[in-house]
C-alpha atoms as a PDB file:
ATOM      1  CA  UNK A   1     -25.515  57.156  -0.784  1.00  0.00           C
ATOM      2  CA  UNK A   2     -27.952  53.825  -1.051  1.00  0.00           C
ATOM      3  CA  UNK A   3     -29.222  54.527   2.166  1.00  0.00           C
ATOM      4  CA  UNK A   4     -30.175  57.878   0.993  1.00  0.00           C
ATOM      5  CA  UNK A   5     -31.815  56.568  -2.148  1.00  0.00           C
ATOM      6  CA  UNK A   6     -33.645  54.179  -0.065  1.00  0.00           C
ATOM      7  CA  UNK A   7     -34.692  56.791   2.330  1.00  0.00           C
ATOM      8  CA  UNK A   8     -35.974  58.876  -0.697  1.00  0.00           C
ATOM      9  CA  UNK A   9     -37.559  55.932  -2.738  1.00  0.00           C
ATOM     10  CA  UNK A  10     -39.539  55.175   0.580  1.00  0.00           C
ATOM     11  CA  UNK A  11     -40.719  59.205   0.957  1.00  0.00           C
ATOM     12  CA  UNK A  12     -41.776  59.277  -2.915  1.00  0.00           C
ATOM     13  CA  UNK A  13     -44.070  56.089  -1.868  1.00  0.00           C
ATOM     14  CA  UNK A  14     -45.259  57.426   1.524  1.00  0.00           C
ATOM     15  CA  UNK A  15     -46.375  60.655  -0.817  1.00  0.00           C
ATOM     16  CA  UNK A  16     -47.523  58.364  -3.284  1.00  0.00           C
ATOM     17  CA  UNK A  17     -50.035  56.564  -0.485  1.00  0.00           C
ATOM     18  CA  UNK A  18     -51.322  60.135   0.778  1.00  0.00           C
ATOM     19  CA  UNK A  19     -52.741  61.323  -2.343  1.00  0.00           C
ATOM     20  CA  UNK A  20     -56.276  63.188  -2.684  1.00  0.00           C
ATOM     21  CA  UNK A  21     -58.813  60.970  -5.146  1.00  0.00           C
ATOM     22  CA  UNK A  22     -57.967  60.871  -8.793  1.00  0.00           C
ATOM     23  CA  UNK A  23     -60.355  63.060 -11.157  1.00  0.00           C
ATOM     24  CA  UNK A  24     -59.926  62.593 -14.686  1.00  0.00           C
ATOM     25  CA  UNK A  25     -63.329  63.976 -16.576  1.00  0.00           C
ATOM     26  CA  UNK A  26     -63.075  61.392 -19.635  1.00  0.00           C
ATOM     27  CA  UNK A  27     -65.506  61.669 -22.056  1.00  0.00           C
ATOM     28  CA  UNK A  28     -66.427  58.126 -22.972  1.00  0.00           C
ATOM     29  CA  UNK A  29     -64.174  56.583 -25.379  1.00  0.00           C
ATOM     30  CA  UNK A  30     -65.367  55.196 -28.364  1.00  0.00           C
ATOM     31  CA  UNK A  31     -62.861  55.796 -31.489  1.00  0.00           C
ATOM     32  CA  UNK A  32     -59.249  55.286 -31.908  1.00  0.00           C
ATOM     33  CA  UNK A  33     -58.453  59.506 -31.589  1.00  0.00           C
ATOM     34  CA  UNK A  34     -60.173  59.371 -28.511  1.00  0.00           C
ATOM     35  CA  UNK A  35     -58.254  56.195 -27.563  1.00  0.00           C
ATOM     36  CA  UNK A  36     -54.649  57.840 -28.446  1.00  0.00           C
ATOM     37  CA  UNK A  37     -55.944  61.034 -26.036  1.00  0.00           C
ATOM     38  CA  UNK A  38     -56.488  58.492 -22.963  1.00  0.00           C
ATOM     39  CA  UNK A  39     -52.992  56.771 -23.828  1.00  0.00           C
ATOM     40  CA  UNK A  40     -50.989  59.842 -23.886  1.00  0.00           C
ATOM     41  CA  UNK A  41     -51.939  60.882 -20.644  1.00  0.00           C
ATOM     42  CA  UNK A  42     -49.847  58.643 -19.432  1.00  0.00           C
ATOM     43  CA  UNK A  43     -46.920  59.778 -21.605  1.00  0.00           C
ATOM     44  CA  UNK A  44     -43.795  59.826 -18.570  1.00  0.00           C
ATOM     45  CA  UNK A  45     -46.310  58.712 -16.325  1.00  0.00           C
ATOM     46  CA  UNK A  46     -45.706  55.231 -16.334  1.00  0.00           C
ATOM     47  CA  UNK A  47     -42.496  54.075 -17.077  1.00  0.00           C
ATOM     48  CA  UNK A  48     -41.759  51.721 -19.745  1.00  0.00           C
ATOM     49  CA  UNK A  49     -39.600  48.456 -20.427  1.00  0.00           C
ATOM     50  CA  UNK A  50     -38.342  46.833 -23.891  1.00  0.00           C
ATOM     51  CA  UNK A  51     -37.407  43.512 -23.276  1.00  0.00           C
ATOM     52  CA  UNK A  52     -35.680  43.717 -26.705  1.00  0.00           C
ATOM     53  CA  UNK A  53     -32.999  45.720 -24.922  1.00  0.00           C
ATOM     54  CA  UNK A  54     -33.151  45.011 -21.830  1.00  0.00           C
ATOM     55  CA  UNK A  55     -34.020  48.658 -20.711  1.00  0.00           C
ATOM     56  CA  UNK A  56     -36.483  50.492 -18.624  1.00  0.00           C
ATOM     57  CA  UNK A  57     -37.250  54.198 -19.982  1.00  0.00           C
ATOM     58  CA  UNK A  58     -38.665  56.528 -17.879  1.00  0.00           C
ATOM     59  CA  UNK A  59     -37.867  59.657 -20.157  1.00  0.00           C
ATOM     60  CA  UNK A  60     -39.482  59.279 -23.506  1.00  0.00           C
ATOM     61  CA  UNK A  61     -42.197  59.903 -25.741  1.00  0.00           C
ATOM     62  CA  UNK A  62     -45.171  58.653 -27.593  1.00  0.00           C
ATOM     63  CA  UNK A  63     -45.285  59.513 -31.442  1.00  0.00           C
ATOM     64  CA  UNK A  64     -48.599  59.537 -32.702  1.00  0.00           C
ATOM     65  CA  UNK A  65     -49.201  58.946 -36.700  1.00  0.00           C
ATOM     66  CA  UNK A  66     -50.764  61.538 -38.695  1.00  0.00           C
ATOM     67  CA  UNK A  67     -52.832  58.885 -40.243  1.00  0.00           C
ATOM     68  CA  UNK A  68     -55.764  56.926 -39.141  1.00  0.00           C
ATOM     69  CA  UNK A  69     -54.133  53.977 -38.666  1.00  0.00           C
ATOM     70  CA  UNK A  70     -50.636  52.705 -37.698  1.00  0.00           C
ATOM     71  CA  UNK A  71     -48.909  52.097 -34.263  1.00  0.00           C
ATOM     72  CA  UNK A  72     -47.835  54.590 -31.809  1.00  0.00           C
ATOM     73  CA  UNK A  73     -44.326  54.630 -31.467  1.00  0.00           C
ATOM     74  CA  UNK A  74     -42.453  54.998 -27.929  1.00  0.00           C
ATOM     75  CA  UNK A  75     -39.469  57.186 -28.381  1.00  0.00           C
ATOM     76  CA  UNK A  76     -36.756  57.409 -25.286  1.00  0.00           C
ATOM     77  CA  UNK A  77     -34.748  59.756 -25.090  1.00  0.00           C
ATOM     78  CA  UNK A  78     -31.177  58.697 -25.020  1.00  0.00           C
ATOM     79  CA  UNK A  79     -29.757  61.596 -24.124  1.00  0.00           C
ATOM     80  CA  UNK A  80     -31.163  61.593 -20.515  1.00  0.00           C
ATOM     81  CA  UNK A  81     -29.189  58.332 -19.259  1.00  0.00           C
ATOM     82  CA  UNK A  82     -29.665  58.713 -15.843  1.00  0.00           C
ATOM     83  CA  UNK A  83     -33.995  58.290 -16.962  1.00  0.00           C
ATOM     84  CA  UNK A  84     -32.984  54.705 -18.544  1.00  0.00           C
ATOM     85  CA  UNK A  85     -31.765  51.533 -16.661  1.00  0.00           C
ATOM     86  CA  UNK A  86     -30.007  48.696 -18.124  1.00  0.00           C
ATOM     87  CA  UNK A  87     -29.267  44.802 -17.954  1.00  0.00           C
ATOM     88  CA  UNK A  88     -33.126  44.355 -16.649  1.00  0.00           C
ATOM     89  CA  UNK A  89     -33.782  40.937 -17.578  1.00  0.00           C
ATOM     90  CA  UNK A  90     -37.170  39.755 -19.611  1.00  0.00           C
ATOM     91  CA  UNK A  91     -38.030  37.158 -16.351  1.00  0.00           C
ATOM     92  CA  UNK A  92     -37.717  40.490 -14.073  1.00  0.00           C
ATOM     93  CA  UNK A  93     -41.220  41.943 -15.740  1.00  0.00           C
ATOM     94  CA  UNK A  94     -43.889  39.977 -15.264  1.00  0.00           C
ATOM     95  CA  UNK A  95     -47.455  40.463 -16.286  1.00  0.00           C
ATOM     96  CA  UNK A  96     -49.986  41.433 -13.046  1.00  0.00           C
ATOM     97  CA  UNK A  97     -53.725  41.324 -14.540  1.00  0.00           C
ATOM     98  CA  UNK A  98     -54.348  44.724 -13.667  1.00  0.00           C
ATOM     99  CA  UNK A  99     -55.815  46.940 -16.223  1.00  0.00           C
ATOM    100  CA  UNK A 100     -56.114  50.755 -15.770  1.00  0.00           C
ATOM    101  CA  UNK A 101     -59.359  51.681 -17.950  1.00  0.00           C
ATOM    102  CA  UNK A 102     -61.337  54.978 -17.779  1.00  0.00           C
ATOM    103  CA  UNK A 103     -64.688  55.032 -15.610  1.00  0.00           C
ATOM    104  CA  UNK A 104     -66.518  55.824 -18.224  1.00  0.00           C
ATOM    105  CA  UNK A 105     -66.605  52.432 -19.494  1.00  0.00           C
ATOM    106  CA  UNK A 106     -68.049  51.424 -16.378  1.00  0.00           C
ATOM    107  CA  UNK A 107     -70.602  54.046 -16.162  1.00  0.00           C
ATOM    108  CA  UNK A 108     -68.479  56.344 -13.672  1.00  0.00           C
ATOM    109  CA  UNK A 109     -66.047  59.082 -14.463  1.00  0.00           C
ATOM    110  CA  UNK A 110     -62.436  59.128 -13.961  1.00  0.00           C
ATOM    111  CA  UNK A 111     -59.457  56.571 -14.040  1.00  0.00           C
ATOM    112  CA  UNK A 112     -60.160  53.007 -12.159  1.00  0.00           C
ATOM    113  CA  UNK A 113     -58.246  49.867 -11.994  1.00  0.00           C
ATOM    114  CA  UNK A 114     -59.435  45.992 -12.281  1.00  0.00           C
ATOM    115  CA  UNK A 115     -57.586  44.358  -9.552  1.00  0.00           C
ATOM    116  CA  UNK A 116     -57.483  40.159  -9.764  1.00  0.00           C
ATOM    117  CA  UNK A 117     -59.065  38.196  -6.879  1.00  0.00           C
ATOM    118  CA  UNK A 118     -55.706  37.044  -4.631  1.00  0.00           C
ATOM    119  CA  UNK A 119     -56.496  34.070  -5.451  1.00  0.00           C
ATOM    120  CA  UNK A 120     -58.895  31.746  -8.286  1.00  0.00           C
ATOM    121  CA  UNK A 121     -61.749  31.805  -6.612  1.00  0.00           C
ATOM    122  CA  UNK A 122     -61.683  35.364  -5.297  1.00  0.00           C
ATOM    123  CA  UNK A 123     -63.861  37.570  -7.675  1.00  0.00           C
ATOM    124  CA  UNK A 124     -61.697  40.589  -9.717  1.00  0.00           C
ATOM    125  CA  UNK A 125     -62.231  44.441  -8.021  1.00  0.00           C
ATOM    126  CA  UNK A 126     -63.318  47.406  -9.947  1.00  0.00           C
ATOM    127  CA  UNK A 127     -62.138  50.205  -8.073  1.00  0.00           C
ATOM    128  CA  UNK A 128     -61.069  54.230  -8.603  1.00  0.00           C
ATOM    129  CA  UNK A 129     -57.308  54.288  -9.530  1.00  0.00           C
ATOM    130  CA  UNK A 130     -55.956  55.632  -6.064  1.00  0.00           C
ATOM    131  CA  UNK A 131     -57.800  52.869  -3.899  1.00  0.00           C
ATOM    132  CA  UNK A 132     -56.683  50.159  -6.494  1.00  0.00           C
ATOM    133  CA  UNK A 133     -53.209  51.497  -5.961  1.00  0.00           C
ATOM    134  CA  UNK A 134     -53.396  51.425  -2.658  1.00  0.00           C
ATOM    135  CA  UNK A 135     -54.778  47.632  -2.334  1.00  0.00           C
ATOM    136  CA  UNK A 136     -51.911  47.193  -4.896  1.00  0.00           C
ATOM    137  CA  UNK A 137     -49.043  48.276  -2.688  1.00  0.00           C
ATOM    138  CA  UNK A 138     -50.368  46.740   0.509  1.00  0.00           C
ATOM    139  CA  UNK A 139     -50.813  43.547  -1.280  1.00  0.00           C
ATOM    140  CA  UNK A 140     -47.317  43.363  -2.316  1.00  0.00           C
ATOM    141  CA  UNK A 141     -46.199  45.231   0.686  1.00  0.00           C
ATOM    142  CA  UNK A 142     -47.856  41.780   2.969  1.00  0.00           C
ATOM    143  CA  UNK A 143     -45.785  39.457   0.825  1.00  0.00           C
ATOM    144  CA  UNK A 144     -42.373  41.425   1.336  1.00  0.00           C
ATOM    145  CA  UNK A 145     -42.377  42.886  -1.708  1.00  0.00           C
ATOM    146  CA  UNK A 146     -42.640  46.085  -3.652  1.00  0.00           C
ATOM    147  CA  UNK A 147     -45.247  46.784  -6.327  1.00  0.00           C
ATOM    148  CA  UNK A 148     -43.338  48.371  -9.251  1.00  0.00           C
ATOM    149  CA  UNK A 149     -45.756  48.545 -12.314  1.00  0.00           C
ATOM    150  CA  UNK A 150     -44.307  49.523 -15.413  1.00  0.00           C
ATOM    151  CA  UNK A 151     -45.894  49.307 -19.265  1.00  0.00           C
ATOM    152  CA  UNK A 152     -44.285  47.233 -21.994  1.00  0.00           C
ATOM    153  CA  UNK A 153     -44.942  47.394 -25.757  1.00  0.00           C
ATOM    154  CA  UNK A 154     -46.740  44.552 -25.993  1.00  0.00           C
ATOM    155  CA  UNK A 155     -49.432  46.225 -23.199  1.00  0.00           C
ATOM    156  CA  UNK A 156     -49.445  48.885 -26.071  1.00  0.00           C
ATOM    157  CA  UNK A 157     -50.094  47.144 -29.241  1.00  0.00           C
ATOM    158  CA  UNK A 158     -52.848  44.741 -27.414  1.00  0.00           C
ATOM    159  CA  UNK A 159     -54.177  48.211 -26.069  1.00  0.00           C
ATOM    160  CA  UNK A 160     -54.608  50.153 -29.752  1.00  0.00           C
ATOM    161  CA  UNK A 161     -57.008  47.014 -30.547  1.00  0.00           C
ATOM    162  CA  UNK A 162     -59.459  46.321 -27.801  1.00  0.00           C
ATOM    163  CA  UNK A 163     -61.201  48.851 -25.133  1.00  0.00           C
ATOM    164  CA  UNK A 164     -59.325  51.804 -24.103  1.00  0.00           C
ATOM    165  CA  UNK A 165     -57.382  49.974 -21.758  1.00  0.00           C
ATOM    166  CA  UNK A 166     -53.706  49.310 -20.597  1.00  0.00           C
ATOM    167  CA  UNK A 167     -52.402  46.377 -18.854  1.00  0.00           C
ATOM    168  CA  UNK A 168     -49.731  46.673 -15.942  1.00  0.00           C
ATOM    169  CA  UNK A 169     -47.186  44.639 -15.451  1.00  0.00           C
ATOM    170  CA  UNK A 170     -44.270  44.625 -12.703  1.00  0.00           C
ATOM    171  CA  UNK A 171     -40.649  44.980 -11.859  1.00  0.00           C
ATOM    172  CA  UNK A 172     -39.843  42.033  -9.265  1.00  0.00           C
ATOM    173  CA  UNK A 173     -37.230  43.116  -7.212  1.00  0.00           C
ATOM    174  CA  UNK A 174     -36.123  39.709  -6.389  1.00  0.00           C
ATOM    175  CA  UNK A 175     -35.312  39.335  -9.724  1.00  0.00           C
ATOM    176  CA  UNK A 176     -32.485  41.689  -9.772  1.00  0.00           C
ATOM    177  CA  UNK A 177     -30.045  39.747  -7.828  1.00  0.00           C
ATOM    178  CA  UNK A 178     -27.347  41.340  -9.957  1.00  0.00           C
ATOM    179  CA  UNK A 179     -28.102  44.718  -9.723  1.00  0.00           C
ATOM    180  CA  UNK A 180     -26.890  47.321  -6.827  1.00  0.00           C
ATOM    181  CA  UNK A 181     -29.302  48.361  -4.062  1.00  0.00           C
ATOM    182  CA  UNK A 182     -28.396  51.539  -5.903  1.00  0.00           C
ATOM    183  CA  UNK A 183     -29.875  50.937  -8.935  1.00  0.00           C
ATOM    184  CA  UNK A 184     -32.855  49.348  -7.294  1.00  0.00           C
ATOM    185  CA  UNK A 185     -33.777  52.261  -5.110  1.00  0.00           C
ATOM    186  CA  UNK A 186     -33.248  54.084  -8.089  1.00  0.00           C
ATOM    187  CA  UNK A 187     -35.606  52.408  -9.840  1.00  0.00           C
ATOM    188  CA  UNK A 188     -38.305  52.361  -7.374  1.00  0.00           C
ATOM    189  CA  UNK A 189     -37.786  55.927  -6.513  1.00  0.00           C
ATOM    190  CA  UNK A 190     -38.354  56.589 -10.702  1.00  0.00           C
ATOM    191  CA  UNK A 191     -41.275  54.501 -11.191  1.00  0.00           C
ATOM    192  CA  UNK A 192     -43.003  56.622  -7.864  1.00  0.00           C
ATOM    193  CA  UNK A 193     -42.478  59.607  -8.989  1.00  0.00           C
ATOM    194  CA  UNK A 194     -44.169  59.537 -12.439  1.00  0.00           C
ATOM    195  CA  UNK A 195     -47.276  57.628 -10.265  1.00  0.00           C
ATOM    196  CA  UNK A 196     -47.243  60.722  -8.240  1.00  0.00           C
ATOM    197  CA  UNK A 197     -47.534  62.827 -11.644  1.00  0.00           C
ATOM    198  CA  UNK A 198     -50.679  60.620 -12.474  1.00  0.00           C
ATOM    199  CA  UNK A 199     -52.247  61.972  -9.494  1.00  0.00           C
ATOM    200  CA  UNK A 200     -51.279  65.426  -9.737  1.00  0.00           C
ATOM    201  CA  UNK A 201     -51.985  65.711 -13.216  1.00  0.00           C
ATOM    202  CA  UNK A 202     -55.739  67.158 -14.219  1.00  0.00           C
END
């Protein structure tokens, strides 16, 4: 069963790797309705942690005050256990200084990424959200290790108050020494599939 999990998580990322270019037409954002309509196109696109539980949702969804002003509230659902995974410990998520903003911002159109320099003195990358992905994974991928971005509240509340932005951070793997290959695969396999809605979604 694991290896079949594994076998699966690794397709799901192949796919993931293969995708045509990403074309969001954003208009450019400038007020916070606009802001809420770039954040909830990620809504079960990118799955998110609480470090207050311990949990990583993957089924939930945003609720969005009538109001002008207020926080957006993240609502799993806890019906749909097999979408949420447990005992994931704060020191497993760690921040990656990569921020998904739109192009527009820029002066291009769709969804890019600012990718850190590998190191101090390397110079950050602004690129379109497929080839940052991509530089992402094979970054990781040279270390041994599996890129695994998820979004935690804290991404959220910092987002609702600067640019239209959201910052990434990442599951480490290593990190989960008491947690089944199972669960892991299971985990990766999750977090690659709503990436693959991302790109699929228009």
């Amino acid at each position: 069963m694991s290896a079949t999990t594994a076998a699966y998580a690794e397709a799901r990322w192949a796919e993931l790797q293969r995708q045509s270019e990403l074309d969001w037409d954003l208009d450019a954002i400038t007020d916070r309705r606009e802001a809420i309509a770039f954040l909830l196109r990620f809504e079960k696109r990118l799955c998110i942690y609480s470090g207050h539980v311990e949990k990583l949702y993957s089924n939930y969804s945003f609720v969005v005050p009538e109001a002008d002003h207020g926080s957006i509230t993240i609502l799993p659902d806890e019906q749909a256990w097999h979408d949420t995974f447990n005992d994931i410990p704060a020191d497993a998520v760690e921040p990656t200084g990569v921020y998904i903003l739109p192009g527009e911002t820029m002066g291009y159109t769709g969804l890019y990424m600012k990718v850190p320099g590998e190191h101090r003195l390397v110079a950050s990358k602004e690129l379109p959200f497929q080839d940052g992905l991509k530089l992402l994974i094979q970054r990781y991928q040279a270390r041994g290790e599996c890129f695994l971005p998820v979004l935690i509240k804290g991404d959220l509340r910092e987002y609702e108050v600067r640019m239209p932005s959201l910052h990434l951070h990442r599951i480490n793997p290593s990190k989960l020494a008491h947690s089944s290959q199972f669960s892991i695969n299971a985990i990766k396999g999750a977090i690659a599939d709503h990436l693959l809605g991302l790109f699929r979604q228009r």
